[in-house]
Protein backbone atom coordinates (compact mmCIF):
# COMPACT_ATOMS: atom_id res chain seq x y z
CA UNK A 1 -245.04 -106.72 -8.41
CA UNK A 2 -242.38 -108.44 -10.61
CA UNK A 3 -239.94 -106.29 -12.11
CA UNK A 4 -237.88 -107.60 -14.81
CA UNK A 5 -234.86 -105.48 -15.41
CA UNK A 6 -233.70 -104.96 -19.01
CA UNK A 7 -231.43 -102.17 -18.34
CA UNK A 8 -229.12 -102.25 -15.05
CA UNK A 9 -226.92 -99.11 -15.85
CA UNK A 10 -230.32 -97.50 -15.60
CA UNK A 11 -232.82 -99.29 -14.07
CA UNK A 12 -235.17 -99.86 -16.92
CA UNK A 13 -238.09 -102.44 -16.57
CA UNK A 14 -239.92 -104.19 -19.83
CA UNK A 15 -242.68 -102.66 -18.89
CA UNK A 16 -241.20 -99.25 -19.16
CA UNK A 17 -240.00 -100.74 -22.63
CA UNK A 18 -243.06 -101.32 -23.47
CA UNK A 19 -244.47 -98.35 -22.11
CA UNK A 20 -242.67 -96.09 -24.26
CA UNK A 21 -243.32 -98.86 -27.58
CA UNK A 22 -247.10 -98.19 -26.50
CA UNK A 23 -246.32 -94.46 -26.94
CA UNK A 24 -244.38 -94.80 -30.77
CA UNK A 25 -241.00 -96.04 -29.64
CA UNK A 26 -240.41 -98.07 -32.42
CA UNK A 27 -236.95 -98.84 -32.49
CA UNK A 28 -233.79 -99.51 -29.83
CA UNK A 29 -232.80 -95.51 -30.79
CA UNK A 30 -236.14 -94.53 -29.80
CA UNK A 31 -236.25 -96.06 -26.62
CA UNK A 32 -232.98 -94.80 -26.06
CA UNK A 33 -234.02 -91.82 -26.28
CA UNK A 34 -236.87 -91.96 -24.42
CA UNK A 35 -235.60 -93.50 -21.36
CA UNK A 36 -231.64 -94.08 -22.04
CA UNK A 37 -231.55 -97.65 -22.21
CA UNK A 38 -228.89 -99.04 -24.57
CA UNK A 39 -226.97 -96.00 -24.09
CA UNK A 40 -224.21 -96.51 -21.61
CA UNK A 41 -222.79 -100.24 -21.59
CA UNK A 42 -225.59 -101.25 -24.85
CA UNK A 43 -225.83 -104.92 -23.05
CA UNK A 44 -229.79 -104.26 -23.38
CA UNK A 45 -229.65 -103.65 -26.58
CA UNK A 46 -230.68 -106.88 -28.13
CA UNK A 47 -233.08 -107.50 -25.26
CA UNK A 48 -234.68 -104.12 -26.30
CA UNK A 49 -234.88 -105.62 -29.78
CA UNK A 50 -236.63 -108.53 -28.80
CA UNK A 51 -239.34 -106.54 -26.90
CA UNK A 52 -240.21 -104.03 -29.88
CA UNK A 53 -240.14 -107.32 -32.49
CA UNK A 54 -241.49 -106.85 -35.40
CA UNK A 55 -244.92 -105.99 -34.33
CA UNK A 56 -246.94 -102.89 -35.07
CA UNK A 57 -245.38 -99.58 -35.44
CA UNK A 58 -247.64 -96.87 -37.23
CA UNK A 59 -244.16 -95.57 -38.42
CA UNK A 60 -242.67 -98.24 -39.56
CA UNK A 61 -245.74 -98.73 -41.55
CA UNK A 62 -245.55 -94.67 -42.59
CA UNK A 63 -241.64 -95.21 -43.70
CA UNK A 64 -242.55 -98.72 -45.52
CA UNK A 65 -244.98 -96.67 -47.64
CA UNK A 66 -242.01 -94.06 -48.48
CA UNK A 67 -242.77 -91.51 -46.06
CA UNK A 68 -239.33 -89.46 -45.17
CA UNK A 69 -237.93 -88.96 -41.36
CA UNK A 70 -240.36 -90.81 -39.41
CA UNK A 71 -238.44 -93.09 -38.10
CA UNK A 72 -236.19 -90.29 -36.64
CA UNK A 73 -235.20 -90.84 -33.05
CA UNK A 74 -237.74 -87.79 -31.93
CA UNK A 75 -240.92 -89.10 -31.03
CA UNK A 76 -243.86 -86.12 -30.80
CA UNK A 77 -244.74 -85.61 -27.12
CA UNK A 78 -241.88 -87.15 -25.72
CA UNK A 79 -239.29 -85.05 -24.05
CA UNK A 80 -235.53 -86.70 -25.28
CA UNK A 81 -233.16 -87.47 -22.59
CA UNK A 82 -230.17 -85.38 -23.21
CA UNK A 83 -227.13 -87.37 -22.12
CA UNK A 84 -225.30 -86.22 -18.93
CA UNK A 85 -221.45 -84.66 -19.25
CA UNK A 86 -219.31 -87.24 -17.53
């Protein structure tokens, strides 16, 4: 199998990115949360942007109708990563 590395501080694969986009991550902050890519050196961040695009996001769509705090950095029935004291 071919793993293509989007994150090196933490070992995140695109499909991991796109595993968690499959599950509501809709946003870098999301995925970040998620898994915490983009959260120590943020080199992956633009890569991360790329993979979301600007393609479906059932949230997105929710907050473009005027819908409040559902883009929030939560996602339901995902645990958040709590960052580690240095």
């Amino acid at each position: 199998m071919n793993r293509v590395y989007v994150c090196s501080c933490f070992g995140i694969t695109e499909q991991q990115v796109r595993d968690h986009a499959g599950k509501g991550a809709c946003t870098p902050r999301q995925i970040a949360s998620a898994c915490k890519a983009g959260t120590d050196c943020g080199s992956c961040v633009r890569r991360i942007q790329a993979l979301l695009g600007r393609g479906a996001c059932p949230r997105r769509e929710l907050a473009d109708q005027g819908e409040s705090g559902v883009l929030s950095a939560e996602i339901p029935g995902m645990p958040v990563v709590q960052p580690q004291a240095a």
